[in-house]
C-alpha atoms as a PDB file:
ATOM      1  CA  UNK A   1       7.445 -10.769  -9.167  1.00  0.00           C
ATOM      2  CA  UNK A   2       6.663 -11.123  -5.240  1.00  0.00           C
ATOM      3  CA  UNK A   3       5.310 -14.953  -6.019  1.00  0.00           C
ATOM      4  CA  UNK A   4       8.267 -15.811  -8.609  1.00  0.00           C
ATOM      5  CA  UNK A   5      10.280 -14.837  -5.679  1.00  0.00           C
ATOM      6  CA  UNK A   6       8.708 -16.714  -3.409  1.00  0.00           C
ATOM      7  CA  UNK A   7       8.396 -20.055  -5.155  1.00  0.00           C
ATOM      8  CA  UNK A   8      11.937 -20.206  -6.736  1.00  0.00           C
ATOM      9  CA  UNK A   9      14.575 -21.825  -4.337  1.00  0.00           C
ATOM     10  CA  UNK A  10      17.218 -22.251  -7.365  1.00  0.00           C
ATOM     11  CA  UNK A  11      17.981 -20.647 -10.758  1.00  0.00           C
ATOM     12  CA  UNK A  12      16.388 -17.105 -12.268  1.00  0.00           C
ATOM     13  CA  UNK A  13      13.928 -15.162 -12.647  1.00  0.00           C
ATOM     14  CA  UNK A  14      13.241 -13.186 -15.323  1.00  0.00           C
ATOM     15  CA  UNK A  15      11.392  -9.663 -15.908  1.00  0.00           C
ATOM     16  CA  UNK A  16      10.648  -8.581 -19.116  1.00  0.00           C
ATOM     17  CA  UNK A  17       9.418  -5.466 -20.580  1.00  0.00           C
ATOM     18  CA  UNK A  18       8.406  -4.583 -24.110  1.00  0.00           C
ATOM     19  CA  UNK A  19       6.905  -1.475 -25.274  1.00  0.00           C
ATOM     20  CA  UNK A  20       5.620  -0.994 -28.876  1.00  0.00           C
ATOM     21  CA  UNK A  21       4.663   2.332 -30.498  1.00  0.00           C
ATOM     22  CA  UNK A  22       0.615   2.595 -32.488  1.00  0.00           C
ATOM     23  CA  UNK A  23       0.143   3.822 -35.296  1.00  0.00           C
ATOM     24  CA  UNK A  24      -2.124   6.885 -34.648  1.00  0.00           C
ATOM     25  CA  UNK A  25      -3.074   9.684 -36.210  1.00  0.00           C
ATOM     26  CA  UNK A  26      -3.346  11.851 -32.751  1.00  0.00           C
ATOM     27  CA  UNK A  27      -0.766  13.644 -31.236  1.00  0.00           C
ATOM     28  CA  UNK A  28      -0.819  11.745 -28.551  1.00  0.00           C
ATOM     29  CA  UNK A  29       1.550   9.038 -28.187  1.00  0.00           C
ATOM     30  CA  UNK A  30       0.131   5.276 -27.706  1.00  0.00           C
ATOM     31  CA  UNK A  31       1.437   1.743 -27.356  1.00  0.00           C
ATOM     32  CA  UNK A  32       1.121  -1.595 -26.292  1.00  0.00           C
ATOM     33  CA  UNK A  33       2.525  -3.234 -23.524  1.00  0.00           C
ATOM     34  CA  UNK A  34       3.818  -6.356 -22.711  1.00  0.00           C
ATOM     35  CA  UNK A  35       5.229  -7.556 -19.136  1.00  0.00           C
ATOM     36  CA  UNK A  36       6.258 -10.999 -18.265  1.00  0.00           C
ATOM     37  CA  UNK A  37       7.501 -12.632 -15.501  1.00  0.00           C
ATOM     38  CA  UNK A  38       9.693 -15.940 -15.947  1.00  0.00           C
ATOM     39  CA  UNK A  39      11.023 -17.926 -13.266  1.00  0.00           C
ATOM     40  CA  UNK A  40      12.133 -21.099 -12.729  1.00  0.00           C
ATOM     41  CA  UNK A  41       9.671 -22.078 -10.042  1.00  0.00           C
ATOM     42  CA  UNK A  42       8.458 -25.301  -8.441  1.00  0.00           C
ATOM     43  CA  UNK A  43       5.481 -24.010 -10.752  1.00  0.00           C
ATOM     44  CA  UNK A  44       1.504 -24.776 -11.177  1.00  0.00           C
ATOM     45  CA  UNK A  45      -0.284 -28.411 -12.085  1.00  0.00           C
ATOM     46  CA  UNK A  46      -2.255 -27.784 -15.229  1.00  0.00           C
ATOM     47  CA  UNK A  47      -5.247 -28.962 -13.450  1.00  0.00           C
ATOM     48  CA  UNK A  48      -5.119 -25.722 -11.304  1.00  0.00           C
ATOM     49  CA  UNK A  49      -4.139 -22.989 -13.524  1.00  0.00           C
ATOM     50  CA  UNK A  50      -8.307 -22.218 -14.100  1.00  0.00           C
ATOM     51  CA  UNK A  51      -8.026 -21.643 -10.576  1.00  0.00           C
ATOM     52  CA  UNK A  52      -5.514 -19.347  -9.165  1.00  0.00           C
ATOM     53  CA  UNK A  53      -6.812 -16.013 -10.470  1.00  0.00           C
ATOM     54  CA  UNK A  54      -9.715 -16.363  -8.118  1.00  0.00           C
ATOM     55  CA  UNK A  55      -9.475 -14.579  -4.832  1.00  0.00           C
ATOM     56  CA  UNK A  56      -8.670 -16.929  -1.721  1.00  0.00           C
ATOM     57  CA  UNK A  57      -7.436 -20.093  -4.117  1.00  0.00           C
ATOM     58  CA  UNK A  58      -4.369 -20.994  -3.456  1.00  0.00           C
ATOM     59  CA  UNK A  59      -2.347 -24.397  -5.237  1.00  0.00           C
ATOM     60  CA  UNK A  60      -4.035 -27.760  -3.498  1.00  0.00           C
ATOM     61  CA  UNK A  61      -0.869 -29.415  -1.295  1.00  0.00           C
ATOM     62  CA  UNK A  62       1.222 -25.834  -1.195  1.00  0.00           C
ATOM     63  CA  UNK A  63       2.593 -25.758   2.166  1.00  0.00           C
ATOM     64  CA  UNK A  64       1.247 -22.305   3.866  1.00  0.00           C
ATOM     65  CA  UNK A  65       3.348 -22.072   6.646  1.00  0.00           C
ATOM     66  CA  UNK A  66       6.291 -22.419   4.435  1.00  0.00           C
ATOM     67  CA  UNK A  67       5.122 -19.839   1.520  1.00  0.00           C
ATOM     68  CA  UNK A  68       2.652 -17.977   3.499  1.00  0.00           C
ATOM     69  CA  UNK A  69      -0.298 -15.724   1.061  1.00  0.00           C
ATOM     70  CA  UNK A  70      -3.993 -15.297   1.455  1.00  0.00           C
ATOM     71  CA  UNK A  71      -4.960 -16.484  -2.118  1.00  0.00           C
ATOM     72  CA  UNK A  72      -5.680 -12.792  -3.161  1.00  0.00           C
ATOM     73  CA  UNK A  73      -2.678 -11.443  -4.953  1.00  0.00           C
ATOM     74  CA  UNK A  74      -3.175 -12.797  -8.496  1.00  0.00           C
ATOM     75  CA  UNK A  75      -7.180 -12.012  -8.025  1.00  0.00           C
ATOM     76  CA  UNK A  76      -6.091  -8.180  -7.842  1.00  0.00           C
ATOM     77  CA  UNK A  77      -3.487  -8.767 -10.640  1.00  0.00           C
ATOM     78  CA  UNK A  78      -6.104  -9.664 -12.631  1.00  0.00           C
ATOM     79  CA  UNK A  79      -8.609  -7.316 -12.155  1.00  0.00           C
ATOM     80  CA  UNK A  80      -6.249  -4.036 -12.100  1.00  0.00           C
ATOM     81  CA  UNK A  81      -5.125  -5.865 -15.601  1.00  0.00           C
ATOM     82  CA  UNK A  82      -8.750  -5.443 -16.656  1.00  0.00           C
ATOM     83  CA  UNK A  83      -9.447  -2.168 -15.382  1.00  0.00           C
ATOM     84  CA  UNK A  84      -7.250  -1.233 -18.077  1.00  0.00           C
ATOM     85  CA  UNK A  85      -8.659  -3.446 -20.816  1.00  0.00           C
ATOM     86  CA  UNK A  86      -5.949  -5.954 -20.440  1.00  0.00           C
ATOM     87  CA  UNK A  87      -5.295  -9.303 -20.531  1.00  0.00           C
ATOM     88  CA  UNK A  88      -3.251 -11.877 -18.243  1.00  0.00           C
ATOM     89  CA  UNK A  89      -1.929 -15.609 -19.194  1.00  0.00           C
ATOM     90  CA  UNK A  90      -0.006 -18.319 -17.583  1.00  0.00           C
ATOM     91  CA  UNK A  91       1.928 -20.910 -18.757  1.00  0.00           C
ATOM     92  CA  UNK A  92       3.883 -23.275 -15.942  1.00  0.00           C
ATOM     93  CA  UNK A  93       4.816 -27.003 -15.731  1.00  0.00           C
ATOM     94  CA  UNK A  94       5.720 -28.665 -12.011  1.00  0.00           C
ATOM     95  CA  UNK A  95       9.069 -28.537 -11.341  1.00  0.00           C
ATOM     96  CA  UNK A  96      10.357 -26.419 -14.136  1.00  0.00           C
ATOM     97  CA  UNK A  97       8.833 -22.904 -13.481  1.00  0.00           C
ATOM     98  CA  UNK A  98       6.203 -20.643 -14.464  1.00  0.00           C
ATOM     99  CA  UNK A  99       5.793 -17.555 -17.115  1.00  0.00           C
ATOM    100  CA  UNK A 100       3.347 -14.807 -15.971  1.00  0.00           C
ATOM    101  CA  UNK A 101       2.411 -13.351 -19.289  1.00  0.00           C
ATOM    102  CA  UNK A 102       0.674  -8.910 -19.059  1.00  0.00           C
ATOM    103  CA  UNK A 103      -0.736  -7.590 -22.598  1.00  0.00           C
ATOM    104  CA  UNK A 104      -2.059  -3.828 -22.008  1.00  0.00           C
ATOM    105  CA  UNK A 105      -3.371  -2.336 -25.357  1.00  0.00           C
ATOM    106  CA  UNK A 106      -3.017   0.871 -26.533  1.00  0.00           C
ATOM    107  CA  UNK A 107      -2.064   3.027 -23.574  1.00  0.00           C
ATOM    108  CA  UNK A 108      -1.632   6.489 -23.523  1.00  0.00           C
ATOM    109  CA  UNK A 109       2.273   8.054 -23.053  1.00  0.00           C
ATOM    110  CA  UNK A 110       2.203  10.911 -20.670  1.00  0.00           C
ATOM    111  CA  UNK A 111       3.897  14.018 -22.309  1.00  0.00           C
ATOM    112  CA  UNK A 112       6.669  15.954 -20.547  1.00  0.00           C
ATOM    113  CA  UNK A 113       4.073  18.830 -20.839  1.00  0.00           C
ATOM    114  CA  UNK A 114       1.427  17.073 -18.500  1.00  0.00           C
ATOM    115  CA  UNK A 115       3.876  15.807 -16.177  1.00  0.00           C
ATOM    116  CA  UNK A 116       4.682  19.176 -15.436  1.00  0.00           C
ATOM    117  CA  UNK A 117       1.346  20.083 -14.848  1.00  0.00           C
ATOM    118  CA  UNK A 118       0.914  17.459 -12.447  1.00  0.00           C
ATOM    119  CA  UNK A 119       4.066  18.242 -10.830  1.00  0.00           C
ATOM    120  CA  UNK A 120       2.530  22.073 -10.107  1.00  0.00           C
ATOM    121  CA  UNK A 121      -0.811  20.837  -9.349  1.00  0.00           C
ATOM    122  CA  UNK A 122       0.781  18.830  -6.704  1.00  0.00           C
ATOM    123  CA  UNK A 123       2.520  21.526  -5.085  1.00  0.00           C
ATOM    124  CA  UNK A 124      -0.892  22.933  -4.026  1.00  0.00           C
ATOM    125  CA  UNK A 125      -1.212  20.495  -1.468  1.00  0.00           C
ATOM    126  CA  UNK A 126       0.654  21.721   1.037  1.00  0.00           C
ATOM    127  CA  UNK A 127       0.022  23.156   4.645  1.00  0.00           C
ATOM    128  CA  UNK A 128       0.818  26.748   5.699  1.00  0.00           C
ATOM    129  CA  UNK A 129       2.488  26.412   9.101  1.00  0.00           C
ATOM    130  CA  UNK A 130       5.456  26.587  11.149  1.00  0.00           C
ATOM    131  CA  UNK A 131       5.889  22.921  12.376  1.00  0.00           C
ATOM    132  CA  UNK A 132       4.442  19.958  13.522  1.00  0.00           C
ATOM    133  CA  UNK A 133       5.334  17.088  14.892  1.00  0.00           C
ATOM    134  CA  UNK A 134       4.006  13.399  14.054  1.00  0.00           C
ATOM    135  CA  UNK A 135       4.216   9.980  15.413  1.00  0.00           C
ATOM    136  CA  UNK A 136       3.208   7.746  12.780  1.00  0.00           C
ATOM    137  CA  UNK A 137       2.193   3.889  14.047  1.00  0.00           C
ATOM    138  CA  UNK A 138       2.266   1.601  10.706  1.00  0.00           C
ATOM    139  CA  UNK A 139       3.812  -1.811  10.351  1.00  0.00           C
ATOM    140  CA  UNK A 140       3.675  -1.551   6.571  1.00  0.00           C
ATOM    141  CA  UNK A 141       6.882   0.021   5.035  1.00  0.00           C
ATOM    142  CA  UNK A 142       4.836   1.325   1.853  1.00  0.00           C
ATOM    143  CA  UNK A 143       2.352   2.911   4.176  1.00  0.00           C
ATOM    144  CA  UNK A 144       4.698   4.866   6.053  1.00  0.00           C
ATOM    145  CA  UNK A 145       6.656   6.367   2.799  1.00  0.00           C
ATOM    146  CA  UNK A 146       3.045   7.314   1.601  1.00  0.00           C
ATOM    147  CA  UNK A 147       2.639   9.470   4.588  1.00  0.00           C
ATOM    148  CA  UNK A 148       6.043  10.664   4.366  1.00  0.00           C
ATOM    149  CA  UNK A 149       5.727  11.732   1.333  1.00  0.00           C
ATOM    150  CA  UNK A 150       2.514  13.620   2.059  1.00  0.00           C
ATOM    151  CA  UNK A 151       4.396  15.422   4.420  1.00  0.00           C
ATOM    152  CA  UNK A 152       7.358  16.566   2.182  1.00  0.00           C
ATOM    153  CA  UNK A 153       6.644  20.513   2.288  1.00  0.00           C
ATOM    154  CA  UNK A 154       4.680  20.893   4.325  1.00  0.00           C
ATOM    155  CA  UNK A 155       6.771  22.059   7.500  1.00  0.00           C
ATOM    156  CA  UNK A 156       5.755  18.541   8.541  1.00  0.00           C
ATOM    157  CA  UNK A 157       8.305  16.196  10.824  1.00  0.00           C
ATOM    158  CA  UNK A 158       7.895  12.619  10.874  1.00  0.00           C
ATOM    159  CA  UNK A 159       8.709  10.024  12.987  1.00  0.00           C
ATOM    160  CA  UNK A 160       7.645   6.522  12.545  1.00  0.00           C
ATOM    161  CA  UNK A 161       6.814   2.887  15.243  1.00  0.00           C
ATOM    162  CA  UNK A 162       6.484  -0.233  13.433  1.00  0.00           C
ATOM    163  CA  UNK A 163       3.796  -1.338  16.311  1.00  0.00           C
ATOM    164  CA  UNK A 164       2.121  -0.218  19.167  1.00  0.00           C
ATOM    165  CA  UNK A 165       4.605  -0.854  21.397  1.00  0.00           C
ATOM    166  CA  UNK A 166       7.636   0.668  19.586  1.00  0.00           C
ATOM    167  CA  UNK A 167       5.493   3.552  19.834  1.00  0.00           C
ATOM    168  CA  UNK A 168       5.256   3.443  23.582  1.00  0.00           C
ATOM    169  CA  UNK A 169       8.858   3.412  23.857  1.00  0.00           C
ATOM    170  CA  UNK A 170       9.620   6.715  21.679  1.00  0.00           C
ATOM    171  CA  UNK A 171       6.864   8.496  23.357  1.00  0.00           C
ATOM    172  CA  UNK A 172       9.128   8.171  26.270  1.00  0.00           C
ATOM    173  CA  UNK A 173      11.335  10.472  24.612  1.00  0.00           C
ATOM    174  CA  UNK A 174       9.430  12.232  22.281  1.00  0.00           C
ATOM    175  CA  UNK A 175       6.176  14.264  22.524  1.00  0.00           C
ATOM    176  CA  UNK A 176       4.756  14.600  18.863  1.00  0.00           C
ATOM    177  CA  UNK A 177       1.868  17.137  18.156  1.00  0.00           C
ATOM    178  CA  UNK A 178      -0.392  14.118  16.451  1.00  0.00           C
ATOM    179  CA  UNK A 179      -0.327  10.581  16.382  1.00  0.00           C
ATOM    180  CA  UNK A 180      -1.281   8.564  13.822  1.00  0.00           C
ATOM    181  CA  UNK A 181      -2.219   4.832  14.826  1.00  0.00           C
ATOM    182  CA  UNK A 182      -2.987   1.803  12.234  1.00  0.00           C
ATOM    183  CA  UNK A 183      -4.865  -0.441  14.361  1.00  0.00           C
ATOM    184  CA  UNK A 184      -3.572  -4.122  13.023  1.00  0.00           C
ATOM    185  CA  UNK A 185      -0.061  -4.671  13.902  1.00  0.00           C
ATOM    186  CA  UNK A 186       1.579  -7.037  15.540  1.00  0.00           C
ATOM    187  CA  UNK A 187       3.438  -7.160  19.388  1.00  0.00           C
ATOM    188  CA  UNK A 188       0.858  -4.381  20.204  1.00  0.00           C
ATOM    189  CA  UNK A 189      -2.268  -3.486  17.935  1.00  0.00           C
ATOM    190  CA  UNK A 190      -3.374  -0.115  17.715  1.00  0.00           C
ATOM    191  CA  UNK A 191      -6.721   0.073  20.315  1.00  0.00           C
ATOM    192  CA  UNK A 192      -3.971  -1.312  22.839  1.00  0.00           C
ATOM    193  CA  UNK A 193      -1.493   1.399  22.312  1.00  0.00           C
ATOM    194  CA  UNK A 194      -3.982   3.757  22.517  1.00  0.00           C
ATOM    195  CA  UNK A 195      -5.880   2.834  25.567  1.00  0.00           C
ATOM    196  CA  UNK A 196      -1.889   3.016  27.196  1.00  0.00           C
ATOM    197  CA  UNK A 197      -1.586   6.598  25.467  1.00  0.00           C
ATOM    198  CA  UNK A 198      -4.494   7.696  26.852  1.00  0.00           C
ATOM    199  CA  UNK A 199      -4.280   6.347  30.366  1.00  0.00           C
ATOM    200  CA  UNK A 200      -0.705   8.637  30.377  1.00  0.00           C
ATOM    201  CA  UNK A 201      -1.426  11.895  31.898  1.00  0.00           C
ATOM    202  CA  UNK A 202       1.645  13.742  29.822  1.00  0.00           C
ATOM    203  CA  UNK A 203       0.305  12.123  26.726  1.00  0.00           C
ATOM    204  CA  UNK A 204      -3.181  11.815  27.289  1.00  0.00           C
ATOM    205  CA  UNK A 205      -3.987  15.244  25.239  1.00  0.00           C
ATOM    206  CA  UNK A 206      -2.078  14.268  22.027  1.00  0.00           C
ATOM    207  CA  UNK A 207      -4.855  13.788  19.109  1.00  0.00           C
ATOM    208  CA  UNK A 208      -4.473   9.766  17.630  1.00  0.00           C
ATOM    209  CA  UNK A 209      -5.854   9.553  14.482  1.00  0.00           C
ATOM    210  CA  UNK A 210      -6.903   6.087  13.821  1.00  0.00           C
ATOM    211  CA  UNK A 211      -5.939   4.843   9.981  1.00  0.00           C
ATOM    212  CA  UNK A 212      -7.915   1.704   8.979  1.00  0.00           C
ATOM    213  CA  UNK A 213      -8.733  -0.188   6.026  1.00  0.00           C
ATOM    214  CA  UNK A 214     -12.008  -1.359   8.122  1.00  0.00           C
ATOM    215  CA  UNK A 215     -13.688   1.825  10.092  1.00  0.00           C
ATOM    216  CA  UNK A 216     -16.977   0.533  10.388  1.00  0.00           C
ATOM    217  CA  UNK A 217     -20.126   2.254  12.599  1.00  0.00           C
ATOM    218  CA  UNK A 218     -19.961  -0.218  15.251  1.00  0.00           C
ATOM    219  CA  UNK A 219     -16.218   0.162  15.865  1.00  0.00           C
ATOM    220  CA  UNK A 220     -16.166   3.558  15.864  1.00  0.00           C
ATOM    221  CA  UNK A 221     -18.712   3.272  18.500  1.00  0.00           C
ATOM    222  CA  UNK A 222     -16.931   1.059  20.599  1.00  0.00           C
ATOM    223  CA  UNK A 223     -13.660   2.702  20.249  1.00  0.00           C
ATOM    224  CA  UNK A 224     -14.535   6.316  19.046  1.00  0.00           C
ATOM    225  CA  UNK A 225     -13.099   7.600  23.260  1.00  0.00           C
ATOM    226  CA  UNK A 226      -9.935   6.395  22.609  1.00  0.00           C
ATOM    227  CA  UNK A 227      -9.605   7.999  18.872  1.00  0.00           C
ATOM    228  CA  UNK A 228     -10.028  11.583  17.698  1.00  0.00           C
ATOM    229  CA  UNK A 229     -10.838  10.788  14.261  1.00  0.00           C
ATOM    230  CA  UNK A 230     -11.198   7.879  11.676  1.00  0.00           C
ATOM    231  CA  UNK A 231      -9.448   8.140   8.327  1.00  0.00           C
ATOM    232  CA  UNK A 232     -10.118   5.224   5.977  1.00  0.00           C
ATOM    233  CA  UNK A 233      -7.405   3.338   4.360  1.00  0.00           C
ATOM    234  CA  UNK A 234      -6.253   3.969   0.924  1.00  0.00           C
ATOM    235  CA  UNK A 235      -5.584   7.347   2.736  1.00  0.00           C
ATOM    236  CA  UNK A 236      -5.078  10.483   0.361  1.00  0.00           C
ATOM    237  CA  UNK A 237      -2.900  13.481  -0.198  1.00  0.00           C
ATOM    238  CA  UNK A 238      -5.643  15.925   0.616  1.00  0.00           C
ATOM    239  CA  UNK A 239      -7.558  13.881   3.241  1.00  0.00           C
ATOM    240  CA  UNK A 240      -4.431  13.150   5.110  1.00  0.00           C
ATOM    241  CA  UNK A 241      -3.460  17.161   4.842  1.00  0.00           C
ATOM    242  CA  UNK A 242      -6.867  18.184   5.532  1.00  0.00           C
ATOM    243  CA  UNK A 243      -7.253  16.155   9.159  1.00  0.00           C
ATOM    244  CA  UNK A 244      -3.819  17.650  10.363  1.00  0.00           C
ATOM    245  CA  UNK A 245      -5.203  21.095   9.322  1.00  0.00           C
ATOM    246  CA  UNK A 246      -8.133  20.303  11.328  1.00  0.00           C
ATOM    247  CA  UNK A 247      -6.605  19.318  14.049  1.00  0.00           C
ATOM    248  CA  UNK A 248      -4.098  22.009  14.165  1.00  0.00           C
ATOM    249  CA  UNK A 249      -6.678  24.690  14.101  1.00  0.00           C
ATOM    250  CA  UNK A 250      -7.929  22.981  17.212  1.00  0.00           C
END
């Protein structure tokens, strides 16, 4: 949908979703999927379409300034697809658009009974305190509703920067118990806005909690004065609940 988007200046796009029922003798209900995605593109040369499922190929003469992409989207496309025995085609002629075709076979239907049991599982996850406060430092809109989120009751109060220095700014204002800090953003990255934090003597005792996708041994050696702790990107429900705990207890 995000490429469609992307590489259609004029006429539609299409999303289409059918869902048909197995025949099983289980209780359990199964069916096949199928997802497609039809646009009206500047679409792909035949002599490419081999190519762009592998990661880091993008189409030979696309302008990357203009459309931007690292070559890696339809490479994860594909293998989630597989991961669930799936299968993903592609049909597209220049100048007349492209069809993104998603067959998943025989997938299991989640009953109203387990999503209930989900929903209580979920409610375990939660922290047992009065309130705290937290400055979260993410430039990725999905990755600051995750945390939020996380935080729903939990007695937890968010407050989120977009980069490093937007963070500076509210800190002005605001004191926040913990700060969590992605490290690449742009304006001001994350070891930046830290080093400032911690250079503030009315800020300098506030816990940042680095969140990176890349927290290897040598950079938490170089940087491991400036940040309390390292959690590693995807983050989850209980790791993100169990470092505030942590930290809190401190």
């Amino acid at each position: 949908m995000g490429n469609s988007i992307k590489f259609t200046n004029t006429g539609r796009i299409d999303i289409i979703l059918e869902v048909k029922e197995c025949n099983n003798k289980k209780s359990e209900d199964i069916v096949d999927v199928l997802i497609k995605v039809k646009d009206t593109g500047i679409g792909i040369p035949k002599n490419q379409l081999d190519n762009i499922f592998e990661t880091f190929r993008q189409i030979e003469g696309q302008k990357t300034r203009e459309y931007g992409g690292t070559g890696l989207g339809l490479a994860i496309t594909k293998k989630l697809v597989e991961l669930l025995n799936g299968k993903i085609y592609v049909q597209s002629e220049v100048g007349k658009g492209t069809i993104f075709t998603i067959f998943l076979k025989k997938i299991k239907v989640l009953s109203e009974k387990r999503n209930d049991k989900i929903a209580l599982k979920s409610n375990k996850n939660t922290l047992n305190i009065k309130e705290v406060k937290i400055l979260h430092v993410e430039d990725i809109e999905m990755n600051r509703e995750i945390i939020t989120l996380f935080s729903r009751n939990n007695n937890i109060k968010i407050k989120d920067a977009v980069n490093g220095q937007e963070a500076l700014d509210i800190l002005k204002i605001y004191t926040p118990d913990i700060i969590l800090m992605d490290i690449q953003m742009p304006v001001l990255n994350g070891y930046d806005a830290a080093k400032i934090i911690r250079k503030n003597k009315k800020l300098k005792h506030i816990p940042i909690l680095a969140i990176t996708a890349n927290a290897t041994n040598e950079e938490k050696k170089k940087y491991g004065h400036i940040f309390d702790e390292y959690l590693t990107k995807p983050i989850t429900n209980k790791s993100f609940l169990s470092a505030i705990n942590n930290f809190l207890k401190k």
